[in-house]
C-alpha atoms as a PDB file:
ATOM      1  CA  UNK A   1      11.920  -5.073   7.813  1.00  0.00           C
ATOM      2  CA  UNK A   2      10.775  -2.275  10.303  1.00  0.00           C
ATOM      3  CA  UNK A   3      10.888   0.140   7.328  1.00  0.00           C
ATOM      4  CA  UNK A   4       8.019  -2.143   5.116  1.00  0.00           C
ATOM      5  CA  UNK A   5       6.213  -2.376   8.504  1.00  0.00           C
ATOM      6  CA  UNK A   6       6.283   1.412   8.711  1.00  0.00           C
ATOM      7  CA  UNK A   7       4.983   1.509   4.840  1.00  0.00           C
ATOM      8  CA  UNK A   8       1.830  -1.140   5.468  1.00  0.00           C
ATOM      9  CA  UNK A   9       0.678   0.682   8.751  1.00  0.00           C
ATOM     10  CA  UNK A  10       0.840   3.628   6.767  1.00  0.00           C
ATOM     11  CA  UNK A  11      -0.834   1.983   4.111  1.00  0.00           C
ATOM     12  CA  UNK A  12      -3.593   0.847   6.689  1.00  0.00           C
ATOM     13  CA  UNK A  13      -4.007   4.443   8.015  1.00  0.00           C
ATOM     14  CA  UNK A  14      -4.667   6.299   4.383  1.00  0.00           C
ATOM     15  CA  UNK A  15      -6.976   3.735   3.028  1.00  0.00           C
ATOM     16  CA  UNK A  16      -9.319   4.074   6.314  1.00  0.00           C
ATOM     17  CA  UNK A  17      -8.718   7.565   6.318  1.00  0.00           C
ATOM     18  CA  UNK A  18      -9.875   7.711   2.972  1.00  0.00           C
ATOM     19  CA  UNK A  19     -12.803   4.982   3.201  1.00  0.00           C
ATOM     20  CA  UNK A  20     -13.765   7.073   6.176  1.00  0.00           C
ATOM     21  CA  UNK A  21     -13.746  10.249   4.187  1.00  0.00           C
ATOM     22  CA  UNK A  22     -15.636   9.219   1.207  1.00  0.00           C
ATOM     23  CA  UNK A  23     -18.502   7.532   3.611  1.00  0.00           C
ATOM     24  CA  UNK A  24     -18.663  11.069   4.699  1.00  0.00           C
ATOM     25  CA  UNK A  25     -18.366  13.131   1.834  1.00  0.00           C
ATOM     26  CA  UNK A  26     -19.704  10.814  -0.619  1.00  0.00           C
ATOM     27  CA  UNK A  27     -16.983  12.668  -2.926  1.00  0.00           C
ATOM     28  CA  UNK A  28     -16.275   9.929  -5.751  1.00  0.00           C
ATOM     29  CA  UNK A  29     -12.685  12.165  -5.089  1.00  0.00           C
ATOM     30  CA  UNK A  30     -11.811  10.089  -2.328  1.00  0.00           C
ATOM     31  CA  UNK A  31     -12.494   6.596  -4.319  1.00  0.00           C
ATOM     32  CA  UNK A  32     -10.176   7.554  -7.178  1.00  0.00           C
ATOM     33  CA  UNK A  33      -7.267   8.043  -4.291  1.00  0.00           C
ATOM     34  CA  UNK A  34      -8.099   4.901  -2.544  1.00  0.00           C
ATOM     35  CA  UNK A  35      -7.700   2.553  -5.654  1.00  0.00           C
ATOM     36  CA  UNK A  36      -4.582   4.956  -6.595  1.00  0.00           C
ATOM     37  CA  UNK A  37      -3.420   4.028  -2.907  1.00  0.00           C
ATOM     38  CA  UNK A  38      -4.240   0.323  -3.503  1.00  0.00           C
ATOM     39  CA  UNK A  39      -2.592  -0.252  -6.696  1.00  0.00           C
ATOM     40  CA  UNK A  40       0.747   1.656  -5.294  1.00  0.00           C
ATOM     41  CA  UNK A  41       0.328  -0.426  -2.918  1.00  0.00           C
ATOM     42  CA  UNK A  42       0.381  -3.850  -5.116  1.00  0.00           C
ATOM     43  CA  UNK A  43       3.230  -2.695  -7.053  1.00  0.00           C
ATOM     44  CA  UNK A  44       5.132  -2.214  -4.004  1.00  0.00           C
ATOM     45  CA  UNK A  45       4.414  -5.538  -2.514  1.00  0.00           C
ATOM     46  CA  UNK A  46       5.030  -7.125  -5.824  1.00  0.00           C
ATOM     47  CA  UNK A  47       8.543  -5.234  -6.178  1.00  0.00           C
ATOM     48  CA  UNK A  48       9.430  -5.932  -2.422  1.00  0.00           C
ATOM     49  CA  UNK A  49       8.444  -9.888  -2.965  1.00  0.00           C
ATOM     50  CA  UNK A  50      11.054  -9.889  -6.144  1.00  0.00           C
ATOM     51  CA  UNK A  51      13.721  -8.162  -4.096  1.00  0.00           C
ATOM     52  CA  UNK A  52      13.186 -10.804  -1.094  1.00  0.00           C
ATOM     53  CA  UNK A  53      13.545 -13.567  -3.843  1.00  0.00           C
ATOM     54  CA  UNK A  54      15.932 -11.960  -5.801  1.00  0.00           C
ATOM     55  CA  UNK A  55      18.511 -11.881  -2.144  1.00  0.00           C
ATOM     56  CA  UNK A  56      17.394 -15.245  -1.334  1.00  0.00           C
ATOM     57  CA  UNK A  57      18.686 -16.573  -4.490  1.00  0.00           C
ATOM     58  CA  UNK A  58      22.014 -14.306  -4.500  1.00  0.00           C
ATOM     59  CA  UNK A  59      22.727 -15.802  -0.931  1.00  0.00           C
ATOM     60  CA  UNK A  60      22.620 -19.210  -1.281  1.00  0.00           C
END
């Protein structure tokens, strides 16, 4: 659990930094990260929901 913590304050950290950096830059750049950031981010979640359901399933 500490280790998915880790990931989604991580997570938090690069999308301001890069929300931050594009408000600066206005470099579309930054934009094409974020959503790349974003949907590695839903995949993750999606995959780490299946794996929680998966052992909750296995250990009953």
């Amino acid at each position: 659990m500490i280790v998915l913590r880790l990931l989604v304050v991580a997570l938090l950290i690069a999308v301001a930094a890069l929300g931050l950096a594009w408000l600066f830059t206005a470099d579309r750049k930054y934009l094409r990260t974020l959503g790349r950031v974003l949907r590695f981010a839903v995949v993750f979640a999606f995959a780490a929901a299946v794996l929680l359901v998966l052992e909750r399933l296995v250990l009953r």
